[in-house]
C-alpha atoms as a PDB file:
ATOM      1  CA  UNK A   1       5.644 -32.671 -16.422  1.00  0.00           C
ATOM      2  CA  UNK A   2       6.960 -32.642 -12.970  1.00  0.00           C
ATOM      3  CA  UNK A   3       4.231 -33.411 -10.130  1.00  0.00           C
ATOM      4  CA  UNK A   4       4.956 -32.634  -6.827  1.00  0.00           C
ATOM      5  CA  UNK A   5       2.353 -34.573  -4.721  1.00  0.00           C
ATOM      6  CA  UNK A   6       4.310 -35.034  -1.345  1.00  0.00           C
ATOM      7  CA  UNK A   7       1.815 -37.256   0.211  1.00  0.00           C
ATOM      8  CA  UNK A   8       0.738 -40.623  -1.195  1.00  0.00           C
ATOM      9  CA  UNK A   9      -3.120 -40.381  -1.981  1.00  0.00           C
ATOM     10  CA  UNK A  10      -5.322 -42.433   0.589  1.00  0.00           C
ATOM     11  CA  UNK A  11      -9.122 -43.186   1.132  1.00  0.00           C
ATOM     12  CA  UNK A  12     -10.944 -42.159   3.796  1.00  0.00           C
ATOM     13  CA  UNK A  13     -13.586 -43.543   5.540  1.00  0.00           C
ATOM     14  CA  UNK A  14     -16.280 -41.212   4.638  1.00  0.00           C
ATOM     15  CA  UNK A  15     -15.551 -41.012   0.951  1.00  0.00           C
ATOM     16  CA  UNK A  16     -15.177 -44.390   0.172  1.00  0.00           C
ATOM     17  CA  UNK A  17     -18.446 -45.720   0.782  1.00  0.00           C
ATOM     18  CA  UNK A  18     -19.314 -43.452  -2.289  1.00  0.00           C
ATOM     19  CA  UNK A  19     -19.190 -44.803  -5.887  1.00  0.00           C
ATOM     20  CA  UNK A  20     -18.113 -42.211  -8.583  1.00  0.00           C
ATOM     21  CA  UNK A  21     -21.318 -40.693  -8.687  1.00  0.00           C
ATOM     22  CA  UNK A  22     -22.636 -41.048  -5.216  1.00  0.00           C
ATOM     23  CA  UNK A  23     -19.659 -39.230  -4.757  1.00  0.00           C
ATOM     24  CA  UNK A  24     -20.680 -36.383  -6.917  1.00  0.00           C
ATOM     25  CA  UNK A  25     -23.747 -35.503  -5.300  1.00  0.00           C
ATOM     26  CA  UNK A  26     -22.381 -36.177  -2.155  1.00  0.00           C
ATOM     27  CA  UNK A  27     -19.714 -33.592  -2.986  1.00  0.00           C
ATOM     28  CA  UNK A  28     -22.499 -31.321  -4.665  1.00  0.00           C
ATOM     29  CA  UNK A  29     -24.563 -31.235  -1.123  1.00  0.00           C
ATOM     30  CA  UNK A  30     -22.271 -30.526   0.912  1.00  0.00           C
ATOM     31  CA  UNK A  31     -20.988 -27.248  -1.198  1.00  0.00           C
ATOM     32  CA  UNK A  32     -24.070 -25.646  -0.028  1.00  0.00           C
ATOM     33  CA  UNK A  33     -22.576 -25.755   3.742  1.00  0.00           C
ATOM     34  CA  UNK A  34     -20.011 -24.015   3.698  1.00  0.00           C
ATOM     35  CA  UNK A  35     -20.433 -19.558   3.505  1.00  0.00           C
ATOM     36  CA  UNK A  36     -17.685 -18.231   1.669  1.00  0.00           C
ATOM     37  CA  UNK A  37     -16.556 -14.850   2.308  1.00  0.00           C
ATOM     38  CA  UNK A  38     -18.894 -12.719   0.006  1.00  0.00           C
ATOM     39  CA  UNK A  39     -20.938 -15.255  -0.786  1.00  0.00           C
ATOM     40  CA  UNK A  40     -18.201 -16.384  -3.454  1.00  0.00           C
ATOM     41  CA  UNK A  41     -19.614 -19.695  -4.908  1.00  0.00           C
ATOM     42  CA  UNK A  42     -17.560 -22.647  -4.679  1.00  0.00           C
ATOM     43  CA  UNK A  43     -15.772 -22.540  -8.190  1.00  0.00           C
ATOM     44  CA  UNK A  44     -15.598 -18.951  -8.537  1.00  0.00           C
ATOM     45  CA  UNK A  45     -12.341 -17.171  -8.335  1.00  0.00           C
ATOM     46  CA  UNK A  46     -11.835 -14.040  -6.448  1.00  0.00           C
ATOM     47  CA  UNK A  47     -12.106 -10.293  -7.867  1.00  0.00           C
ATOM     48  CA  UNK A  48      -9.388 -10.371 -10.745  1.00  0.00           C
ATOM     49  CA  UNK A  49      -8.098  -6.971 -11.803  1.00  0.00           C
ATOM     50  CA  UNK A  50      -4.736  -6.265 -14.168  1.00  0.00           C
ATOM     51  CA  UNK A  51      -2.970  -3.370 -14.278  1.00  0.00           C
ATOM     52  CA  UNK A  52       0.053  -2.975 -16.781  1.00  0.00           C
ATOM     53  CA  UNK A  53       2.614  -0.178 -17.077  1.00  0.00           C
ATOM     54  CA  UNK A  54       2.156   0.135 -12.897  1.00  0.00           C
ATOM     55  CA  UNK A  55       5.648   1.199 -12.827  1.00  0.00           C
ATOM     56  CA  UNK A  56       7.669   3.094 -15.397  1.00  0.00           C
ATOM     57  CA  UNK A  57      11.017   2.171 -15.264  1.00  0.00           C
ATOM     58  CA  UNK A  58      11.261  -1.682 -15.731  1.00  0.00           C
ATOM     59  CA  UNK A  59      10.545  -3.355 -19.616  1.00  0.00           C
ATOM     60  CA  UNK A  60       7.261  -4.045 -18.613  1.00  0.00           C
ATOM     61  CA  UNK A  61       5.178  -4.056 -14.915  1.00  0.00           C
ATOM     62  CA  UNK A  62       1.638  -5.542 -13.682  1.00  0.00           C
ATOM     63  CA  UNK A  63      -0.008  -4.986 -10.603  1.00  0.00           C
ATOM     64  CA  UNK A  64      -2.175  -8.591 -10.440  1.00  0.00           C
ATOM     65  CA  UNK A  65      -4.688  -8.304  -8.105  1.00  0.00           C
ATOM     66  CA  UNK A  66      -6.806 -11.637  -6.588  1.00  0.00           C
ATOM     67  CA  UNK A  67      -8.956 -10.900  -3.962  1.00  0.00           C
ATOM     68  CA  UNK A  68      -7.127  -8.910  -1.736  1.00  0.00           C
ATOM     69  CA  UNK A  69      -3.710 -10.304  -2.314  1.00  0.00           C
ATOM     70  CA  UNK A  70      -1.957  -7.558  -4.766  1.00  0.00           C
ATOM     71  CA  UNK A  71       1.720  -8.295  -5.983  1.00  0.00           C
ATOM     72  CA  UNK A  72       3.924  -6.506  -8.931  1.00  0.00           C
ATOM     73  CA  UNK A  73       5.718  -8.154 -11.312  1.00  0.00           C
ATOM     74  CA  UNK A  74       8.552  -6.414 -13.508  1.00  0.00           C
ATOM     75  CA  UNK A  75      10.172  -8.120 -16.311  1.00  0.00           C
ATOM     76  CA  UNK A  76      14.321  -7.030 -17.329  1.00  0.00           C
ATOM     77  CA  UNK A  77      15.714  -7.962 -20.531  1.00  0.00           C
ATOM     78  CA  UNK A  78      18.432  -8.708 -20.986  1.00  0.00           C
ATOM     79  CA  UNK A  79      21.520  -9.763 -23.608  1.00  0.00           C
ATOM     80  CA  UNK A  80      23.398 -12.094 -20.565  1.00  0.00           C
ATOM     81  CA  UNK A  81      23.300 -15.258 -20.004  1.00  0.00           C
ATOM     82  CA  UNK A  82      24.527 -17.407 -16.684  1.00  0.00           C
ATOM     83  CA  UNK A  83      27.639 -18.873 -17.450  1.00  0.00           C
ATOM     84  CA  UNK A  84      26.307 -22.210 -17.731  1.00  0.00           C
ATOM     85  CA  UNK A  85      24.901 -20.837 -20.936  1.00  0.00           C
ATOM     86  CA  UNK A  86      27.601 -19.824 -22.300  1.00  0.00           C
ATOM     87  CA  UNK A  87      28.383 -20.484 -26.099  1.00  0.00           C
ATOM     88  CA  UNK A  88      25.057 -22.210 -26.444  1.00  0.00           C
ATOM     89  CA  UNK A  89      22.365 -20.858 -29.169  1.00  0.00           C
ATOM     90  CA  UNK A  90      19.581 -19.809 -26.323  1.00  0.00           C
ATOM     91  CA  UNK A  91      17.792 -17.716 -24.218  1.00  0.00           C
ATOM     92  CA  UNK A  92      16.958 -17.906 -20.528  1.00  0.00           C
ATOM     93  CA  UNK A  93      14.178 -16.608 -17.545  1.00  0.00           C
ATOM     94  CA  UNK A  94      14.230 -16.757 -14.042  1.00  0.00           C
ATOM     95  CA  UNK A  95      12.901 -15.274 -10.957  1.00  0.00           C
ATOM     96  CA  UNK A  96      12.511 -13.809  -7.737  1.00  0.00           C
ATOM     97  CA  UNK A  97      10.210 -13.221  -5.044  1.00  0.00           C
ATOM     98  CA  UNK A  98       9.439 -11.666  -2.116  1.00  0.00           C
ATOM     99  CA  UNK A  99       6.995 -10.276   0.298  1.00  0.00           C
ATOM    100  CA  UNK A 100       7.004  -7.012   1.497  1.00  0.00           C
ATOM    101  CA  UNK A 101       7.327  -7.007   5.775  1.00  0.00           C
ATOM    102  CA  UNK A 102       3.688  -5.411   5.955  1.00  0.00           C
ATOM    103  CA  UNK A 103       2.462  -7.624   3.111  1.00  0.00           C
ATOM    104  CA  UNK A 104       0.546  -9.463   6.443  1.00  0.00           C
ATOM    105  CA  UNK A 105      -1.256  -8.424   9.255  1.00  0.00           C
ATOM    106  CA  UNK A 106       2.026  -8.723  11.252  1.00  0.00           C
ATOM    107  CA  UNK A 107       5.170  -7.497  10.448  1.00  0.00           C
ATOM    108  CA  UNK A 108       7.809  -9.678   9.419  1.00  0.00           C
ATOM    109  CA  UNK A 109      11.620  -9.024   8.915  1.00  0.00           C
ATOM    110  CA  UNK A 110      13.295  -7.883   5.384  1.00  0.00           C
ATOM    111  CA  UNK A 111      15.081 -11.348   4.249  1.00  0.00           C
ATOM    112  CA  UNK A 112      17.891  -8.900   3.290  1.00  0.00           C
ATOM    113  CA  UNK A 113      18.212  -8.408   7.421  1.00  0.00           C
ATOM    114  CA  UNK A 114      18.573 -11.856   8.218  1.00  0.00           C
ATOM    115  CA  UNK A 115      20.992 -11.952   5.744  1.00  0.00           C
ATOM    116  CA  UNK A 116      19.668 -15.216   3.948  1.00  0.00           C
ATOM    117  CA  UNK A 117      15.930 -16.105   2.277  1.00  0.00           C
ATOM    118  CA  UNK A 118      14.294 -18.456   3.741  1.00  0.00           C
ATOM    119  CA  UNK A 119      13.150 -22.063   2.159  1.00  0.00           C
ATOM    120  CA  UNK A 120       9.750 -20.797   1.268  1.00  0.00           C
ATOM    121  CA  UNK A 121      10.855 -17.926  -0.198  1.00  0.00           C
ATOM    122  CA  UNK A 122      13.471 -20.246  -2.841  1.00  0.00           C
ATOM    123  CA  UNK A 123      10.772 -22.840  -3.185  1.00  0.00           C
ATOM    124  CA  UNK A 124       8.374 -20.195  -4.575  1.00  0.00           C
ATOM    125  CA  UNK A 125      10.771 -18.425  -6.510  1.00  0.00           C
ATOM    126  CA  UNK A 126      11.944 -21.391  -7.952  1.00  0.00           C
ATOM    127  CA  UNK A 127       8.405 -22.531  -8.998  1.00  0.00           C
ATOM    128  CA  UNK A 128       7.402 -19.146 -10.633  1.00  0.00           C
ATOM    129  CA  UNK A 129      10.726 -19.613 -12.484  1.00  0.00           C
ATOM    130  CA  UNK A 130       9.949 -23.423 -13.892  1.00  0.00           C
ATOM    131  CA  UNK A 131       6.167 -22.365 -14.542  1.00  0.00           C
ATOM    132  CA  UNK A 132       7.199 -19.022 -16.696  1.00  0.00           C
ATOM    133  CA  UNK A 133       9.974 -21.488 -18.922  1.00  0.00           C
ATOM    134  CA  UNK A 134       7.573 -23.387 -19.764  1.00  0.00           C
ATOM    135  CA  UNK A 135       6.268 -20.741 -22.193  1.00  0.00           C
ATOM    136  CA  UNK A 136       9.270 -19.851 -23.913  1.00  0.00           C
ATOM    137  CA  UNK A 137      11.122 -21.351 -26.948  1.00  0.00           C
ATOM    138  CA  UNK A 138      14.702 -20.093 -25.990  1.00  0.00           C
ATOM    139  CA  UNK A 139      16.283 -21.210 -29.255  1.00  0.00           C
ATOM    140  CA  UNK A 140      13.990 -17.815 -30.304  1.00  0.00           C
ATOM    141  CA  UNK A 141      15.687 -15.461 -28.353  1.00  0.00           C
ATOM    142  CA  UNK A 142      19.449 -16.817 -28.076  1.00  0.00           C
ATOM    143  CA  UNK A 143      22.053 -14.899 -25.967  1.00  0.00           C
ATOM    144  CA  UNK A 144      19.017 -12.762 -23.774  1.00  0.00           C
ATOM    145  CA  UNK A 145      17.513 -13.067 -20.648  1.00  0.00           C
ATOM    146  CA  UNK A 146      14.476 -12.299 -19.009  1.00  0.00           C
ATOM    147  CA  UNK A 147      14.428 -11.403 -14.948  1.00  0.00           C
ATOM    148  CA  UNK A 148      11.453 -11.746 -13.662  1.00  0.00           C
ATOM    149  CA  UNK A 149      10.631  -9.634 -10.284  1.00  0.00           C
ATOM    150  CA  UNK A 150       7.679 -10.489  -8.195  1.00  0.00           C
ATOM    151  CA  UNK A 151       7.001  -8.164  -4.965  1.00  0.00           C
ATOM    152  CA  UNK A 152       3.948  -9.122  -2.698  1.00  0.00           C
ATOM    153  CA  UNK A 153       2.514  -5.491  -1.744  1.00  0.00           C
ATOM    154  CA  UNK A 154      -0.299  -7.538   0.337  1.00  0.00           C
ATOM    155  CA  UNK A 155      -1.283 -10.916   0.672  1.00  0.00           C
ATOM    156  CA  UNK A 156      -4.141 -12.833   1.477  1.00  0.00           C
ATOM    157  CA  UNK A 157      -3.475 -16.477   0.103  1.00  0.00           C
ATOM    158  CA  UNK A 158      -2.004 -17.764  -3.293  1.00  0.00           C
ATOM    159  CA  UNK A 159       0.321 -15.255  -3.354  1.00  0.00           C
ATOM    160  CA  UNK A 160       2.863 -17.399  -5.921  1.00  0.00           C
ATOM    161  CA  UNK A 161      -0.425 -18.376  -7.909  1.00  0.00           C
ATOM    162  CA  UNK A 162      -0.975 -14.799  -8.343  1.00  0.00           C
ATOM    163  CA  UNK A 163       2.814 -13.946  -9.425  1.00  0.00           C
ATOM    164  CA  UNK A 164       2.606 -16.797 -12.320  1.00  0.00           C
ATOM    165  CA  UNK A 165      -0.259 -14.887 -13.097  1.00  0.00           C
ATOM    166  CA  UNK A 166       1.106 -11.266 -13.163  1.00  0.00           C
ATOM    167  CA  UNK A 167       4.331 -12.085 -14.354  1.00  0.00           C
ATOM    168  CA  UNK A 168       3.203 -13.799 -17.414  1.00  0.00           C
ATOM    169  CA  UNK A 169       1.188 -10.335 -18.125  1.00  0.00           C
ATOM    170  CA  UNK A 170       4.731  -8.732 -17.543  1.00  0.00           C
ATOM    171  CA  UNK A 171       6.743 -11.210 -19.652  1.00  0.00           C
ATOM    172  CA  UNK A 172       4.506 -10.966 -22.377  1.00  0.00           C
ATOM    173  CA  UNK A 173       3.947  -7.214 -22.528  1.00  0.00           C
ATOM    174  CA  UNK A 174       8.140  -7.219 -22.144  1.00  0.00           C
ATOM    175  CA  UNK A 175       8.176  -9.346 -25.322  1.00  0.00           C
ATOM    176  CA  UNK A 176       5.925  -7.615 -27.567  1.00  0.00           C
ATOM    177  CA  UNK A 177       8.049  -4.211 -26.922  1.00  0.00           C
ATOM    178  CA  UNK A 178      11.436  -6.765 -27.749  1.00  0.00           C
ATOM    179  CA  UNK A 179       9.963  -7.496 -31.031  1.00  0.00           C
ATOM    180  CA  UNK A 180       8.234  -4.354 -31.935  1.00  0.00           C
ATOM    181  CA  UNK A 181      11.664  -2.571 -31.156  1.00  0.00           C
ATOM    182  CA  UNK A 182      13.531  -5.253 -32.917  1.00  0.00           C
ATOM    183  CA  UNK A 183      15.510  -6.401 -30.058  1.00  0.00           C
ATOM    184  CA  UNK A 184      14.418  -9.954 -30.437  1.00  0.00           C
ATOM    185  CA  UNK A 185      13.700 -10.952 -34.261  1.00  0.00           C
ATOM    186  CA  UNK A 186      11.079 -13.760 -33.578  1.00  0.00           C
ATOM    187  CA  UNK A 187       7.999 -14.566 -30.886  1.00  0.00           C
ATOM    188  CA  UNK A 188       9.613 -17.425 -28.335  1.00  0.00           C
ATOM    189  CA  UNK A 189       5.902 -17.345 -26.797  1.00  0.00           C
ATOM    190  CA  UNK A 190       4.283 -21.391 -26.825  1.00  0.00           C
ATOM    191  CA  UNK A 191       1.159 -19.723 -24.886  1.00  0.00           C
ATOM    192  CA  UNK A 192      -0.165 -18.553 -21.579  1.00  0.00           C
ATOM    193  CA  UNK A 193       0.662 -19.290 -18.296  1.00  0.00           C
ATOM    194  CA  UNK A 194      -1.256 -19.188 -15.452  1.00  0.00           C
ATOM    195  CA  UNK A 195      -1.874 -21.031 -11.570  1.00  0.00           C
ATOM    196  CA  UNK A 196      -4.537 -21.216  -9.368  1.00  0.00           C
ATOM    197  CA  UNK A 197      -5.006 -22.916  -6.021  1.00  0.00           C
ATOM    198  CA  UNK A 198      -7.704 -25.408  -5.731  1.00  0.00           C
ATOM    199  CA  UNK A 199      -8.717 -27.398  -2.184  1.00  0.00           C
ATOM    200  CA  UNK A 200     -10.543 -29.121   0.459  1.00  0.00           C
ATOM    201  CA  UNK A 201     -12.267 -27.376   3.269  1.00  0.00           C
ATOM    202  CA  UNK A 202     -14.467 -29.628   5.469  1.00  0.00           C
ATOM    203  CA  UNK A 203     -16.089 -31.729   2.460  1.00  0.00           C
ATOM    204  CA  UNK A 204     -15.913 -29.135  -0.011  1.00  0.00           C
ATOM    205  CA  UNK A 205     -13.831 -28.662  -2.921  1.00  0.00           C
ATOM    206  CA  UNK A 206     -12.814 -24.730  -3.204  1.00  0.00           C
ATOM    207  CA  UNK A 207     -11.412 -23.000  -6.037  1.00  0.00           C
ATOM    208  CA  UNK A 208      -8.496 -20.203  -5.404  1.00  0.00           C
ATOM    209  CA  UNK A 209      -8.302 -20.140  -1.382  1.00  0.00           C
ATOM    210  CA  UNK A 210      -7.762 -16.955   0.223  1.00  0.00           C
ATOM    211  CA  UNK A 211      -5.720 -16.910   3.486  1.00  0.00           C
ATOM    212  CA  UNK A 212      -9.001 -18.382   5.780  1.00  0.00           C
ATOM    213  CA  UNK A 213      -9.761 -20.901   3.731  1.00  0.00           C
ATOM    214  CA  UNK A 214      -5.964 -21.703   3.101  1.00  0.00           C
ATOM    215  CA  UNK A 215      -4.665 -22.182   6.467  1.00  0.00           C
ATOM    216  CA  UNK A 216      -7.930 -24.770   7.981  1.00  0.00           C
ATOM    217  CA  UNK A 217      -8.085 -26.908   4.918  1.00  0.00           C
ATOM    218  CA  UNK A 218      -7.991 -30.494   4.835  1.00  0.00           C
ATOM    219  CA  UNK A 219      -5.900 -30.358   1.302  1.00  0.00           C
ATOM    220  CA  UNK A 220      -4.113 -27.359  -0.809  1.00  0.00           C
ATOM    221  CA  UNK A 221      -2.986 -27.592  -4.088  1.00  0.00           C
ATOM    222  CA  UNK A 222      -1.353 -25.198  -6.905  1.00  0.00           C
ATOM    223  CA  UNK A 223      -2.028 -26.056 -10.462  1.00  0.00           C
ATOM    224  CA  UNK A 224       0.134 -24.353 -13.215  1.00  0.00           C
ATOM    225  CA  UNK A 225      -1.363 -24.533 -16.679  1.00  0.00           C
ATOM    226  CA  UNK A 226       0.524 -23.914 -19.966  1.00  0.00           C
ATOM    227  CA  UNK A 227      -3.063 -23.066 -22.185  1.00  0.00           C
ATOM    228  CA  UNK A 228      -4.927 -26.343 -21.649  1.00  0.00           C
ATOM    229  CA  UNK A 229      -1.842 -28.280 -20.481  1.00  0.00           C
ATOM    230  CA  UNK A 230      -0.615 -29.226 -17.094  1.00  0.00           C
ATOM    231  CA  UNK A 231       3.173 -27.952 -15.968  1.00  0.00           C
ATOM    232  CA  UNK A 232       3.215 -28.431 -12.334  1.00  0.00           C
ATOM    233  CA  UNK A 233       1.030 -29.536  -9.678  1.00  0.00           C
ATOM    234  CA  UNK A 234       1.835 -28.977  -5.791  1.00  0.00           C
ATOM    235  CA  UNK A 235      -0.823 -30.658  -3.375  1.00  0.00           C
ATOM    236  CA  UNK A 236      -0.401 -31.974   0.351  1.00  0.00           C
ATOM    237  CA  UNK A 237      -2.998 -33.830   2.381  1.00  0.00           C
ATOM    238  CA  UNK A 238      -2.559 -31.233   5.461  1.00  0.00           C
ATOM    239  CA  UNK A 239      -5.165 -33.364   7.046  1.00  0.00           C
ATOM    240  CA  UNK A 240      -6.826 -36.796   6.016  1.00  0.00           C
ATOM    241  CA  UNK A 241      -5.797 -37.979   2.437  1.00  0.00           C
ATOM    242  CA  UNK A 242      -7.687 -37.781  -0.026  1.00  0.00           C
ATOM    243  CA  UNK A 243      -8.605 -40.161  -2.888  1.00  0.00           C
ATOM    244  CA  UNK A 244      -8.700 -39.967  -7.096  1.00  0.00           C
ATOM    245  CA  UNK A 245     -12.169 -38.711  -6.864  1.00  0.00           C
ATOM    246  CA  UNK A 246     -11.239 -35.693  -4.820  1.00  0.00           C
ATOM    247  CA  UNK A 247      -8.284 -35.316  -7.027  1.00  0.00           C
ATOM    248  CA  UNK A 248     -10.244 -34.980  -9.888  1.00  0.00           C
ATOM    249  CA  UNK A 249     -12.817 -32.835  -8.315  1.00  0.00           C
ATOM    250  CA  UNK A 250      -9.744 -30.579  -8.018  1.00  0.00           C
ATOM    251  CA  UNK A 251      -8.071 -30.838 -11.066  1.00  0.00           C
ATOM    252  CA  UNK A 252     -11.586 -29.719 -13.006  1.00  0.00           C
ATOM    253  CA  UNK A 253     -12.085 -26.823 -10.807  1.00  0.00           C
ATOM    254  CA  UNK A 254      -8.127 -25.485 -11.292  1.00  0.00           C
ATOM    255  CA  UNK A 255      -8.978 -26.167 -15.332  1.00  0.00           C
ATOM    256  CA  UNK A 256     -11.937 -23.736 -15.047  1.00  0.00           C
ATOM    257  CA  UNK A 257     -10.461 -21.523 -12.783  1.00  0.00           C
ATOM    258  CA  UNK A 258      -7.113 -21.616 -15.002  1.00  0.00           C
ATOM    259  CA  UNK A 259      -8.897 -20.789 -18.191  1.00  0.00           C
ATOM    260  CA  UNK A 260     -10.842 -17.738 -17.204  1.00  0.00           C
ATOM    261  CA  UNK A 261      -7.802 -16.263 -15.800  1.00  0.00           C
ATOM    262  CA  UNK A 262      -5.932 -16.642 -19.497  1.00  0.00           C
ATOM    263  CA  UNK A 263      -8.748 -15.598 -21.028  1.00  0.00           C
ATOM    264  CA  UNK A 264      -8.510 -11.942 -18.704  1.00  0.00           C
ATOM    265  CA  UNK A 265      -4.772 -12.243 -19.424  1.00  0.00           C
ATOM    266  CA  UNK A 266      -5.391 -11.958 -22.814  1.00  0.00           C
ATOM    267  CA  UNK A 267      -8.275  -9.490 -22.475  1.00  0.00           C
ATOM    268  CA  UNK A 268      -4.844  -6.823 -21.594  1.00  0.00           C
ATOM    269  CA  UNK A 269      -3.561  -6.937 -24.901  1.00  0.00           C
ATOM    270  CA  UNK A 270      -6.511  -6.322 -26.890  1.00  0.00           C
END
């Protein structure tokens, strides 16, 4: 379970004067002073809406939209492999992303003009990449490959969060076509995948930041799940560090906020 937690966790003086559950209602009474947009409570997540078969040409396409961030994901199957795969009894995924150059309130260049991506834009894909592997048996589906597409039509904070999300919806809907057209002859799905960004504004612990909230917190984080299980974790202390009570704090709220999105991924394919 790799955990990328680039900053060692520290106290701070305001915190530690708390004990665990001085903490907590110190943590509890200061939710109530911060006004999210909408009135959006503290642990909720933003507007969630799924849309599959948003394109017709790829295996399978979502449109995942959180809040107002919108991206489409398109899964390809297919019977390649790289070549360091070669001769071995498996499968493979992996991905790409990028953001569309009005996908923000300013324009930015096409990647494909400057002629290279940039760091962010390998970081993220290589995260949505690890996070979507973790939900595949590849000895199931030996000698195919899935390609996973993710396209940010608009973004407004946790844009990668939101292409685990939709791409899983893709990958999955990709998968029961495979096996319903007998392409693949068994299931190589463990369970669902999802991510959500958790972190600390002032003195409050936020579930799934949108851009605001994002870019004046004190700490951001990205939690991928696998079901009920941890895969990755990404947090910084952009401002004071935080302690193993914060962490906590954020680790229930991505949980929760984890959960209900599997349980609307799953509400697709019923």
């Amino acid at each position: 379970m790799p955990i990328l937690l680039r900053r060692r966790f520290g106290i701070s003086n305001t915190v530690n004067q708390f004990s665990t559950v001085y903490f907590k209602f110190f943590l509890k009474n200061n939710m109530q002073t911060l006004q999210r947009f909408e009135n959006r409570a503290f642990d909720a997540l933003r507007p969630l809406n799924i849309t599959p078969n948003f394109t017709q040409n790829a295996e399978a396409s979502v449109l995942f939209e959180l809040g107002k961030t919108k991206v489409l994901c398109t899964a390809t199957l297919e019977r390649n492999l790289p070549t360091w795969l070669l001769n071995k009894n498996q499968g493979w995924l992996s991905a790409e992303y990028a953001m569309l150059p009005r996908a923000t309130p300013k324009r930015t260049k096409r990647e494909a003009v400057k002629g290279k991506q940039t760091g962010r834009t390998q970081e993220i894909q290589r995260l949505i990449g690890r996070s979507l592997r973790a939900c595949l048996d590849f000895s199931k589906m030996p000698g195919f490959q899935f390609l996973m597409d993710c396209d940010v039509l608009q973004a407004d904070g946790s844009t990668r969060c939101a292409c685990i999300c939709g791409a899983f919806v893709a990958l999955k809907w990709a998968l029961l076509n495979a096996l319903k057209n007998k392409v693949l002859e068994e299931n190589p799905l463990i369970d669902n995948v999802s991510a959500v960004s958790v972190g600390i504004v002032g003195n409050n612990a936020l579930l799934d930041l949108d851009y605001k909230e994002d870019s004046s917190c004190d700490t951001d984080m990205n939690v991928v799940m696998l079901g009920k299980n941890i895969v990755e974790i990404q947090g910084t202390a952009e401002g004071a560090p935080f302690n193993r009570a914060w962490l906590n704090r954020l680790l229930d709220l991505s949980e929760k906020g984890n959960l209900e999105i599997q349980n609307q991924q799953n509400a697709i394919f019923k």
